[in-house]
PDB file of N, CA and C in Angstrom:
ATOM      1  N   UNK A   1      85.592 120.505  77.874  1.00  0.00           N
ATOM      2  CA  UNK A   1      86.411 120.231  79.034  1.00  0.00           C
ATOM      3  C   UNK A   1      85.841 120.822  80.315  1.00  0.00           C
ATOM      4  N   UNK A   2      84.494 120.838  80.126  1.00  0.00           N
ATOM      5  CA  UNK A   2      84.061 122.071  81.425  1.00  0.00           C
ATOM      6  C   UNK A   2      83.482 120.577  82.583  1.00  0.00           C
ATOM      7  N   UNK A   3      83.659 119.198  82.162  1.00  0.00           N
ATOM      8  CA  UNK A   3      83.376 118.610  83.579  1.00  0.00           C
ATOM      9  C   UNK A   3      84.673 117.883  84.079  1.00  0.00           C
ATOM     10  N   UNK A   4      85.441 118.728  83.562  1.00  0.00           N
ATOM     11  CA  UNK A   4      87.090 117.785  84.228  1.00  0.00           C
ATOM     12  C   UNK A   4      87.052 117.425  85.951  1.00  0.00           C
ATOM     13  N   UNK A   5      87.339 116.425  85.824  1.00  0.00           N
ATOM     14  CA  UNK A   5      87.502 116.022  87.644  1.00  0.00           C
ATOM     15  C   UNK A   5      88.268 117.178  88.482  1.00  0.00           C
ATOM     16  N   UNK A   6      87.651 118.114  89.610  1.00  0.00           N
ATOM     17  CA  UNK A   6      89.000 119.168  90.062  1.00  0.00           C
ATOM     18  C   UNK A   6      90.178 118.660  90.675  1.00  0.00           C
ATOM     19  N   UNK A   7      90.217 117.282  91.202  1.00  0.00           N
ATOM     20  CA  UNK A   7      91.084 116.792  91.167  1.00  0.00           C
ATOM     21  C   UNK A   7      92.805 116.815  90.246  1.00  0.00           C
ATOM     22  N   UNK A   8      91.533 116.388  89.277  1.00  0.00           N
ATOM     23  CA  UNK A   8      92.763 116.521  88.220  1.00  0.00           C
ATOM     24  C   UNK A   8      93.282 117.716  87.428  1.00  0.00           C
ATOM     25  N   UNK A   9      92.286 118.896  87.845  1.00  0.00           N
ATOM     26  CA  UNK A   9      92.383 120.062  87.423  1.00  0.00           C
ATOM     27  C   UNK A   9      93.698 120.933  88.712  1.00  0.00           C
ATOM     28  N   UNK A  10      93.421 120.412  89.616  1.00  0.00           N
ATOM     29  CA  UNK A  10      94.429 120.624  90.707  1.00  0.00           C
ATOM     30  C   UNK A  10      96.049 120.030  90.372  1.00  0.00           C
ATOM     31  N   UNK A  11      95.900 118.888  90.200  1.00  0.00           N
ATOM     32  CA  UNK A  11      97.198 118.626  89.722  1.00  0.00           C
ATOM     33  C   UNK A  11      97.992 118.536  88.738  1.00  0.00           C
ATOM     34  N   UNK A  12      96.764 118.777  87.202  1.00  0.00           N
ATOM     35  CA  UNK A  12      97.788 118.761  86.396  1.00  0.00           C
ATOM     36  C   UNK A  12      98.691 119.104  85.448  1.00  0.00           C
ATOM     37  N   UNK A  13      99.243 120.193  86.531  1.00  0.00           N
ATOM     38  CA  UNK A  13     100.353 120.853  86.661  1.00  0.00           C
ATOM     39  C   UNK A  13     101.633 120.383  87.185  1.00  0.00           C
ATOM     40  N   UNK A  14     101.625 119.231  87.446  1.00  0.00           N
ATOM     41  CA  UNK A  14     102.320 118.182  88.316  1.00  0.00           C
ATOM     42  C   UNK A  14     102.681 116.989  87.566  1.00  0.00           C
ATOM     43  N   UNK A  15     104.272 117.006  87.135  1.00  0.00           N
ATOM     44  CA  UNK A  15     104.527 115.835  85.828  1.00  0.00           C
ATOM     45  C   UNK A  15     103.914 114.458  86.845  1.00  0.00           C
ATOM     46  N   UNK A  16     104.468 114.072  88.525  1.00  0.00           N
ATOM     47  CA  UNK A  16     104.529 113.229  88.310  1.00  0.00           C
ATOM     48  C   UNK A  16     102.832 113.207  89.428  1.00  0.00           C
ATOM     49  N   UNK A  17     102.100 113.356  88.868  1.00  0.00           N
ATOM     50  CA  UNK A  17     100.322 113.022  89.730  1.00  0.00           C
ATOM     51  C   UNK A  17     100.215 111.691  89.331  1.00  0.00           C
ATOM     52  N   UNK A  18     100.203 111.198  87.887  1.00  0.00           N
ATOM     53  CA  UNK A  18      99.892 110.129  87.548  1.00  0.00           C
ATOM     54  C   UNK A  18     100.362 109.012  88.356  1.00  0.00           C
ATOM     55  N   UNK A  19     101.769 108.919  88.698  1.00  0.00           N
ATOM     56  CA  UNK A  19     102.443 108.044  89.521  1.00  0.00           C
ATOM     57  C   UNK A  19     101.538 108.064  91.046  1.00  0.00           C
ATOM     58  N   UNK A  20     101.636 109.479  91.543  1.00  0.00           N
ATOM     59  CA  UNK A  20     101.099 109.421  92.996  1.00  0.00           C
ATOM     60  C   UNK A  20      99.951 108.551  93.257  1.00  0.00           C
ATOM     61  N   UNK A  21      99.043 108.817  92.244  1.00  0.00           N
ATOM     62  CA  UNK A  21      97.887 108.988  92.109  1.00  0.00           C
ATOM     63  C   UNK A  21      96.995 107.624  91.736  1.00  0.00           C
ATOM     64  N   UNK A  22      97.735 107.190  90.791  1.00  0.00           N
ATOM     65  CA  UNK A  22      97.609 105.775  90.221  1.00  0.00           C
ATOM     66  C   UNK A  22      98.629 104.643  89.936  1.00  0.00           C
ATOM     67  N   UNK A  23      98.644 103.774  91.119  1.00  0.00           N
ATOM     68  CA  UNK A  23     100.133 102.837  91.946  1.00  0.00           C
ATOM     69  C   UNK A  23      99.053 101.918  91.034  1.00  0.00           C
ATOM     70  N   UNK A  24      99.992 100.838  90.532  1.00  0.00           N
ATOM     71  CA  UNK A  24     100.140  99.532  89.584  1.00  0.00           C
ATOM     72  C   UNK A  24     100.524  98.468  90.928  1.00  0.00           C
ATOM     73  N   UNK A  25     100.405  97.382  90.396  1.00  0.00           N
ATOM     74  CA  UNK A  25     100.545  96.574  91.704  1.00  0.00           C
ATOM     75  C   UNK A  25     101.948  95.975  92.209  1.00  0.00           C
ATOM     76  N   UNK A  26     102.673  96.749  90.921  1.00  0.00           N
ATOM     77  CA  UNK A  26     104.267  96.792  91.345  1.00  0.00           C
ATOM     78  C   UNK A  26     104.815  97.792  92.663  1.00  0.00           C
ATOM     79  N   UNK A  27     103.704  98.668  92.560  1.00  0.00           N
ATOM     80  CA  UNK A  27     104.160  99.974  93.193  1.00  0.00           C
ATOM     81  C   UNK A  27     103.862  99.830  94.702  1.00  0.00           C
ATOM     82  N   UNK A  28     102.796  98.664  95.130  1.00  0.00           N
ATOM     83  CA  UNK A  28     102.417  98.331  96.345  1.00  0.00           C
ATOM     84  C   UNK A  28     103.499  97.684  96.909  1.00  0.00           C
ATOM     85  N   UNK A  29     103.727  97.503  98.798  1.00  0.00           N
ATOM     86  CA  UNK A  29     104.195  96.737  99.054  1.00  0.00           C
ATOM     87  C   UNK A  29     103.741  95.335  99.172  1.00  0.00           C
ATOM     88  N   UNK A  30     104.493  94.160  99.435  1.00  0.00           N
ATOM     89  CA  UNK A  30     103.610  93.140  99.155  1.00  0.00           C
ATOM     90  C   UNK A  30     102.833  92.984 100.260  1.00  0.00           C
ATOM     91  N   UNK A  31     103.172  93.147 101.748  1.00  0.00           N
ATOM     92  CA  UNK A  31     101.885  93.401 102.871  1.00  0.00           C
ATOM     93  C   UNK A  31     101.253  94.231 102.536  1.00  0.00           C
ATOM     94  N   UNK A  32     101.323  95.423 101.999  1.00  0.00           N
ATOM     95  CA  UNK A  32      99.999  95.536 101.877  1.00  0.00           C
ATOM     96  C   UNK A  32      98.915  95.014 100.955  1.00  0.00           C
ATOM     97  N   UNK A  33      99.693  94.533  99.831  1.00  0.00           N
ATOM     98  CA  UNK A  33      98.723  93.520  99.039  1.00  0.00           C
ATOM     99  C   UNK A  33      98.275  92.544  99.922  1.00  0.00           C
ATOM    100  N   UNK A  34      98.424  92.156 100.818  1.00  0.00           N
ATOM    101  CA  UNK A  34      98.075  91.344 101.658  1.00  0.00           C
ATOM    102  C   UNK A  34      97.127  91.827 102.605  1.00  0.00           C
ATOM    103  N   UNK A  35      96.866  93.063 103.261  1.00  0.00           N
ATOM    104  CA  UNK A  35      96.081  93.662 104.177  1.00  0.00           C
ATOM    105  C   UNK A  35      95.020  94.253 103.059  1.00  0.00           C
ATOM    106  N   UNK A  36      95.143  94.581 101.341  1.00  0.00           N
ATOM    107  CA  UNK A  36      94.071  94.979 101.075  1.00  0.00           C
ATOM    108  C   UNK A  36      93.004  93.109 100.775  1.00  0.00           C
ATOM    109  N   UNK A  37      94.229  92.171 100.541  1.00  0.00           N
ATOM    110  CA  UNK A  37      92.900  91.112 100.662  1.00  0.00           C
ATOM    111  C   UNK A  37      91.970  90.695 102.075  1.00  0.00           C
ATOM    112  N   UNK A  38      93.209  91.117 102.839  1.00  0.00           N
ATOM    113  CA  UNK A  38      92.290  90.736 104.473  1.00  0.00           C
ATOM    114  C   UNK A  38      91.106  91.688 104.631  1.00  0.00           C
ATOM    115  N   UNK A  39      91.293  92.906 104.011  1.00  0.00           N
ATOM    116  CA  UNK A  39      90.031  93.977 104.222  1.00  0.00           C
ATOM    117  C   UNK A  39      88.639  93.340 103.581  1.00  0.00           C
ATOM    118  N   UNK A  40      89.006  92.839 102.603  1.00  0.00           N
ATOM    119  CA  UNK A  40      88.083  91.762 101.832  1.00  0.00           C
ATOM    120  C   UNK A  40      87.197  90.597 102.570  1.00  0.00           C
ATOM    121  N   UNK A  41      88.725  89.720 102.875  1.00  0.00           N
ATOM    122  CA  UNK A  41      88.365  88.234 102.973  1.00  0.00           C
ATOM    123  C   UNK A  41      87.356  88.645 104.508  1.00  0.00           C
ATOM    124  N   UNK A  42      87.350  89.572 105.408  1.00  0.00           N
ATOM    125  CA  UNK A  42      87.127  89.473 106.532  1.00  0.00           C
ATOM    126  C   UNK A  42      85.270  89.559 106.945  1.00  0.00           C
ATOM    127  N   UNK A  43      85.539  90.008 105.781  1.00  0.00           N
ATOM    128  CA  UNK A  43      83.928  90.325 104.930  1.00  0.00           C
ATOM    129  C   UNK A  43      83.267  88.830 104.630  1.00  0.00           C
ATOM    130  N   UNK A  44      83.422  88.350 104.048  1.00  0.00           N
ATOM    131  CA  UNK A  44      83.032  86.935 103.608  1.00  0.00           C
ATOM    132  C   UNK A  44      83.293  85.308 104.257  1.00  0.00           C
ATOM    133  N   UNK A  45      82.754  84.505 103.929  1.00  0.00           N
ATOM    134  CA  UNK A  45      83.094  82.946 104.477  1.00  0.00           C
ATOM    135  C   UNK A  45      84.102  82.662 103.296  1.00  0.00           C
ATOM    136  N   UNK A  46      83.510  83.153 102.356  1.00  0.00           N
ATOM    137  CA  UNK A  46      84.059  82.503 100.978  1.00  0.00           C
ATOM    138  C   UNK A  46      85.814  82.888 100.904  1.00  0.00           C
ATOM    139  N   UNK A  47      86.226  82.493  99.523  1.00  0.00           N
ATOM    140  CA  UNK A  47      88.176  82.550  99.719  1.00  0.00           C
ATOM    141  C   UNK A  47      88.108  83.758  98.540  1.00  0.00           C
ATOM    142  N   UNK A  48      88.892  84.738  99.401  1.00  0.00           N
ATOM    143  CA  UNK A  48      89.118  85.886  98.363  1.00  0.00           C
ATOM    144  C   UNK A  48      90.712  85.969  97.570  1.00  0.00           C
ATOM    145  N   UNK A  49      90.956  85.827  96.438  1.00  0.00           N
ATOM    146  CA  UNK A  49      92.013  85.651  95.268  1.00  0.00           C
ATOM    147  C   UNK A  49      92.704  86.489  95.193  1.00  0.00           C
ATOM    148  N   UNK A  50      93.934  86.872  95.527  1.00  0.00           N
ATOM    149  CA  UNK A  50      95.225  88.206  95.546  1.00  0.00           C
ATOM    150  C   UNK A  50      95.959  87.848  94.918  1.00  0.00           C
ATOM    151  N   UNK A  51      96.889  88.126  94.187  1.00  0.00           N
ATOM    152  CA  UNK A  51      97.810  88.084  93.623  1.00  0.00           C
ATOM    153  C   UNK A  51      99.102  89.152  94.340  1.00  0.00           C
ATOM    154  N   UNK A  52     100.201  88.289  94.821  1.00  0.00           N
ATOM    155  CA  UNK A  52     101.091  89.919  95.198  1.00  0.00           C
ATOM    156  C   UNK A  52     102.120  89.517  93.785  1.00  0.00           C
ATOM    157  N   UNK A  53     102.779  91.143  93.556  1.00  0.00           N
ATOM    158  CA  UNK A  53     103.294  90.826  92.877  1.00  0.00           C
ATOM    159  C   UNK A  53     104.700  90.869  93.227  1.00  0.00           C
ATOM    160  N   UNK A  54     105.541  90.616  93.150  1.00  0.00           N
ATOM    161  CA  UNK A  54     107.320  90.865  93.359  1.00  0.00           C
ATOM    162  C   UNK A  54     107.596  91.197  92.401  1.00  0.00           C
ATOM    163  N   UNK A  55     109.094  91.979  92.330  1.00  0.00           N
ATOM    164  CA  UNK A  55     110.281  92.187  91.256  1.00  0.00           C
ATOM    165  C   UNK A  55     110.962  90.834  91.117  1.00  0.00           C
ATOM    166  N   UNK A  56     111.922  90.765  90.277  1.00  0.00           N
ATOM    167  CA  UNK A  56     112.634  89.639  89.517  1.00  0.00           C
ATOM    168  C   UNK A  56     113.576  89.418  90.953  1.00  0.00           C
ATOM    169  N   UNK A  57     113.880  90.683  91.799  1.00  0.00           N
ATOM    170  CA  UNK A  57     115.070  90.172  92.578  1.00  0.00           C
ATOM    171  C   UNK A  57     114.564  89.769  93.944  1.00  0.00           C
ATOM    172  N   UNK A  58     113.353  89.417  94.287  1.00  0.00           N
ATOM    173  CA  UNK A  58     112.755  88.663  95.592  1.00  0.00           C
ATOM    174  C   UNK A  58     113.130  87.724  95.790  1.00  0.00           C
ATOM    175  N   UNK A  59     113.653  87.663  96.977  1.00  0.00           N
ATOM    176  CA  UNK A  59     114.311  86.065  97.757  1.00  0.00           C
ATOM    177  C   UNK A  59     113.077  85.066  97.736  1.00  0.00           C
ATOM    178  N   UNK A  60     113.722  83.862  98.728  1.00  0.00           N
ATOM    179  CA  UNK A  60     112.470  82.982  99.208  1.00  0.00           C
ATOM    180  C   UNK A  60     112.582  83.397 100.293  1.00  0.00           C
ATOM    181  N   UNK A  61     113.135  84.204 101.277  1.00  0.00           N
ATOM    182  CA  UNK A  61     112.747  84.775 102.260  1.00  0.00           C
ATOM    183  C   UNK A  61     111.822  86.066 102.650  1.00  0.00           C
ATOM    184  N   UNK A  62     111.622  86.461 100.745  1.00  0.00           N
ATOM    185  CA  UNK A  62     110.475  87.506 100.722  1.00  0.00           C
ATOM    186  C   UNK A  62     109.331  86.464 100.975  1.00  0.00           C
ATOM    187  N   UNK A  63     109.311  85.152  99.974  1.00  0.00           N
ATOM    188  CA  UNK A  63     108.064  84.832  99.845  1.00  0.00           C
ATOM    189  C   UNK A  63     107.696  83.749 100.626  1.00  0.00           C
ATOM    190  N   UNK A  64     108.730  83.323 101.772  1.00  0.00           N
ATOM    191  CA  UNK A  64     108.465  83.048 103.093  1.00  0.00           C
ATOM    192  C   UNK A  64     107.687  83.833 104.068  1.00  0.00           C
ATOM    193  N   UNK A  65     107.930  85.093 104.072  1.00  0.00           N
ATOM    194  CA  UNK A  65     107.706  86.385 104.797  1.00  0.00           C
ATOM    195  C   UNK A  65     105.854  86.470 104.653  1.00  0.00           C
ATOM    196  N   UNK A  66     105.740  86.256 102.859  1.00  0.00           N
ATOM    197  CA  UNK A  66     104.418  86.848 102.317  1.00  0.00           C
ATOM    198  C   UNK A  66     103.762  85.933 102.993  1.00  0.00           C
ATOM    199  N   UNK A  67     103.949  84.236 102.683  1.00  0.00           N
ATOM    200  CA  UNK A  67     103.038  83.264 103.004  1.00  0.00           C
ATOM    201  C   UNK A  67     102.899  83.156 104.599  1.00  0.00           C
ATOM    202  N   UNK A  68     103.970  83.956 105.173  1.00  0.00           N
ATOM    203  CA  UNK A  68     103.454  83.634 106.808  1.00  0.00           C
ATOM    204  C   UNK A  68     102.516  84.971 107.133  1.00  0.00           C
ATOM    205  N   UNK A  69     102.678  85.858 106.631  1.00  0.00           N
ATOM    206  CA  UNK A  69     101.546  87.136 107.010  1.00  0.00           C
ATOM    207  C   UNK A  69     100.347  86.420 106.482  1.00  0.00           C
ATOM    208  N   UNK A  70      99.928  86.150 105.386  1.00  0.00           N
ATOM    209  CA  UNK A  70      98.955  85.605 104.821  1.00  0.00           C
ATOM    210  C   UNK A  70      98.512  84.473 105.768  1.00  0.00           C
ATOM    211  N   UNK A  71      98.985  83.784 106.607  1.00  0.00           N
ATOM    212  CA  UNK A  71      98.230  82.858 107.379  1.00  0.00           C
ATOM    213  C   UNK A  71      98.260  83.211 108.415  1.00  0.00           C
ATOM    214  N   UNK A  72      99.178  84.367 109.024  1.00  0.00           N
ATOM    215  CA  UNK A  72      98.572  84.945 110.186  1.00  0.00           C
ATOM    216  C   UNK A  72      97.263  85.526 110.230  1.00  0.00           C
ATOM    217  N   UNK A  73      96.955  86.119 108.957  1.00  0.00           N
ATOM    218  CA  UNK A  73      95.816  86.984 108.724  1.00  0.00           C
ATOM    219  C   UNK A  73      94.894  86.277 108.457  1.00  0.00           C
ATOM    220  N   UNK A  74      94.805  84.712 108.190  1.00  0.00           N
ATOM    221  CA  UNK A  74      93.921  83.640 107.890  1.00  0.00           C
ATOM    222  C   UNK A  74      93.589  84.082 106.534  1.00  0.00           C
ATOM    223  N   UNK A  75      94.226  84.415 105.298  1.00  0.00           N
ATOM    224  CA  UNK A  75      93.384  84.223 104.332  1.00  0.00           C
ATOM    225  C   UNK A  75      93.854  83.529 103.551  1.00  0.00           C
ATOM    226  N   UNK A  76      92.478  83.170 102.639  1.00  0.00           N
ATOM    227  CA  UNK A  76      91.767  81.355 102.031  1.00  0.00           C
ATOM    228  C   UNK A  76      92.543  81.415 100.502  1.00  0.00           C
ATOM    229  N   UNK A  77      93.229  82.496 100.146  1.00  0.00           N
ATOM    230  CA  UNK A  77      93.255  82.869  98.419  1.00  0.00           C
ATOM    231  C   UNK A  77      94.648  83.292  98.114  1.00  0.00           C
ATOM    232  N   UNK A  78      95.775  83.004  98.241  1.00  0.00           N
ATOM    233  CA  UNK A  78      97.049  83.992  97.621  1.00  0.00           C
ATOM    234  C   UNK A  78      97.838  83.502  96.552  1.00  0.00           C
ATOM    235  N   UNK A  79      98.471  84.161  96.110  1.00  0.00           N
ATOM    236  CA  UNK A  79      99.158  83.893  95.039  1.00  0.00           C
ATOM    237  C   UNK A  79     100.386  84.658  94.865  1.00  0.00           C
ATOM    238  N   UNK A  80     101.052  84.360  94.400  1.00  0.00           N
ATOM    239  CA  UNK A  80     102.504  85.464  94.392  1.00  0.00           C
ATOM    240  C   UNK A  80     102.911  85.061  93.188  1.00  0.00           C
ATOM    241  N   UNK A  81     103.693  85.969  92.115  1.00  0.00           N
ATOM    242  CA  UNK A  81     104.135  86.031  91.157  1.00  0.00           C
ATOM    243  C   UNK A  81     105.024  86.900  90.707  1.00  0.00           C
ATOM    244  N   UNK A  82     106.041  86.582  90.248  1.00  0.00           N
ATOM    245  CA  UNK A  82     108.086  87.047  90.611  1.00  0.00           C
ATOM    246  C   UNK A  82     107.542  87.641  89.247  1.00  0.00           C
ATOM    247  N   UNK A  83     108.339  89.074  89.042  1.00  0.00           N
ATOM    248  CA  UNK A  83     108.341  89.215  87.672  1.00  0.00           C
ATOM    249  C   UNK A  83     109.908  88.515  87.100  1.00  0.00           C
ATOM    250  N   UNK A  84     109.462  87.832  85.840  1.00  0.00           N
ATOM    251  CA  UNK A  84     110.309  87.848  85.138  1.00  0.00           C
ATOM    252  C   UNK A  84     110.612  86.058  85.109  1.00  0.00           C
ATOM    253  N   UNK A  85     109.706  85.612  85.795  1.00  0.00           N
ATOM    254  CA  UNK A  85     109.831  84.414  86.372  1.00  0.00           C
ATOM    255  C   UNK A  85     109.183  83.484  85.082  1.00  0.00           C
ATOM    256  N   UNK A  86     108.867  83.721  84.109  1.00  0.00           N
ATOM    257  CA  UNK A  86     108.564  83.178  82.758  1.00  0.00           C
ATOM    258  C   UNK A  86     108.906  83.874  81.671  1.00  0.00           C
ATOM    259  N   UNK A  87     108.996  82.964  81.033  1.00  0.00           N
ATOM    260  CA  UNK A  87     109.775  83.823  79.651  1.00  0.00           C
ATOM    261  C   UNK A  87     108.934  84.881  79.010  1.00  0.00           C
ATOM    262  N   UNK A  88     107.850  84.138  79.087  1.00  0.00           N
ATOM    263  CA  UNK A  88     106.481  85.430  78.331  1.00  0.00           C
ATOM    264  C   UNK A  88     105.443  85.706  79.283  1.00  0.00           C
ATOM    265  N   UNK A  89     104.965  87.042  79.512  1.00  0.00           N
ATOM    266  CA  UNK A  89     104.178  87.377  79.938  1.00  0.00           C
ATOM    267  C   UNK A  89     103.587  88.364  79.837  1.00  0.00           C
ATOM    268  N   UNK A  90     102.507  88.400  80.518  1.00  0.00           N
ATOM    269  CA  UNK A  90     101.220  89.519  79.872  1.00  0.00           C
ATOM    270  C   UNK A  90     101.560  91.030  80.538  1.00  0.00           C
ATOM    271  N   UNK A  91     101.991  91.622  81.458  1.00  0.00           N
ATOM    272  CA  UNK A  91     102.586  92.079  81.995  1.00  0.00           C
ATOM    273  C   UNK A  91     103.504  91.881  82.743  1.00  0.00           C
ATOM    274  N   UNK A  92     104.515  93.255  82.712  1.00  0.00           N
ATOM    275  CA  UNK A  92     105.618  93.313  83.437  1.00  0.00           C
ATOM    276  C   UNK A  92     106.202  94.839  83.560  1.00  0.00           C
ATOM    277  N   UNK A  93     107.221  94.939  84.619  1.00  0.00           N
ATOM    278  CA  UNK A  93     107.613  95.847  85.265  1.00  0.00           C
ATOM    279  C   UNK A  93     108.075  96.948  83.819  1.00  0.00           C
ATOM    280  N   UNK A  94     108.721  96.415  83.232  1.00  0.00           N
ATOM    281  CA  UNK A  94     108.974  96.891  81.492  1.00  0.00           C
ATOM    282  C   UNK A  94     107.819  98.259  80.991  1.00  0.00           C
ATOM    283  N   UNK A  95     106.389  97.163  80.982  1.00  0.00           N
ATOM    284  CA  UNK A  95     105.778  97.736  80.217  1.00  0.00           C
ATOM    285  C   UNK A  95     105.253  99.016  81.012  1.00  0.00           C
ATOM    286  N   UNK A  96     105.630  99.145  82.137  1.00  0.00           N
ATOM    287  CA  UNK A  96     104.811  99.965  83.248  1.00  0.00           C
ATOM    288  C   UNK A  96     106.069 101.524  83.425  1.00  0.00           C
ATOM    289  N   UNK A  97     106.909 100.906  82.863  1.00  0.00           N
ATOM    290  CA  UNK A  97     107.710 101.785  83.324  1.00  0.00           C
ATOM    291  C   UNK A  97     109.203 102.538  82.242  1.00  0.00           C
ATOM    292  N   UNK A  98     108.930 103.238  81.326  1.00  0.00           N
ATOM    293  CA  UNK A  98     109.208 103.372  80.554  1.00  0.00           C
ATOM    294  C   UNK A  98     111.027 103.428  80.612  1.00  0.00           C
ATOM    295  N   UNK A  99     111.127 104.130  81.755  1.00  0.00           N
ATOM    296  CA  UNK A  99     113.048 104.639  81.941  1.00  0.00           C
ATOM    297  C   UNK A  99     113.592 103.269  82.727  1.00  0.00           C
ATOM    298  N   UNK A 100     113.025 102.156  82.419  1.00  0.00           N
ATOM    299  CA  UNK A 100     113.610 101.659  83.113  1.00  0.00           C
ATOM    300  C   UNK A 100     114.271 100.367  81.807  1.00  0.00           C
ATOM    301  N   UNK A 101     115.003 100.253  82.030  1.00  0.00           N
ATOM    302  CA  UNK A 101     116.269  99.528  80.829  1.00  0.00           C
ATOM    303  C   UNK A 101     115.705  98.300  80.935  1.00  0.00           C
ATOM    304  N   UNK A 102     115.508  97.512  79.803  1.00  0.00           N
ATOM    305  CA  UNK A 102     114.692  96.453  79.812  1.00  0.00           C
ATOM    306  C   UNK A 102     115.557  94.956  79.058  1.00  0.00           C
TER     307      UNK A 102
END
């Protein structure tokens, strides 16, 4: 254990570092899922691919909201995806989050 990251030797003493430390793409807001693809797309000609993700309880006025930032910002690639919005899926808010009643 003598090349532990000090990072992590700093915090972990700290139940919740993991959370701080390492955000799932539930944990983002959805602009900023949106400003980390513009940091991208702004870089390239080509169309860069995002996915935001929402909770089960997002309006269409969230995902009105998403698709007009996204074309203010001109980018070529988005996608949005509601959790819970199919019966089966590969992830979800569930598996990420243990106390939360499923």
């Amino acid at each position: 254990f003598e090349d532990i990251h000090p990072l992590y030797l700093k915090l972990k003493d700290n139940k919740n570092y993991e959370k701080k430390i390492f955000e799932t793409a539930f944990d983002i807001n959805p602009s900023h899922h949106l400003l980390i693809q513009y940091a991208f797309q702004k870089h390239t000609e080509n169309a860069v691919s995002k996915t935001v993700n929402l909770t089960e309880n997002s309006s269409v006025d969230d995902v009105k909201e998403i698709f007009k930032m996204a074309l203010e910002l001109n980018l070529k690639g988005i996608t949005i995806y509601r959790d819970k919005s199919k019966p089966k899926q590969t992830l979800n808010f569930c598996n990420l989050n243990p106390d939360r009643e499923c």
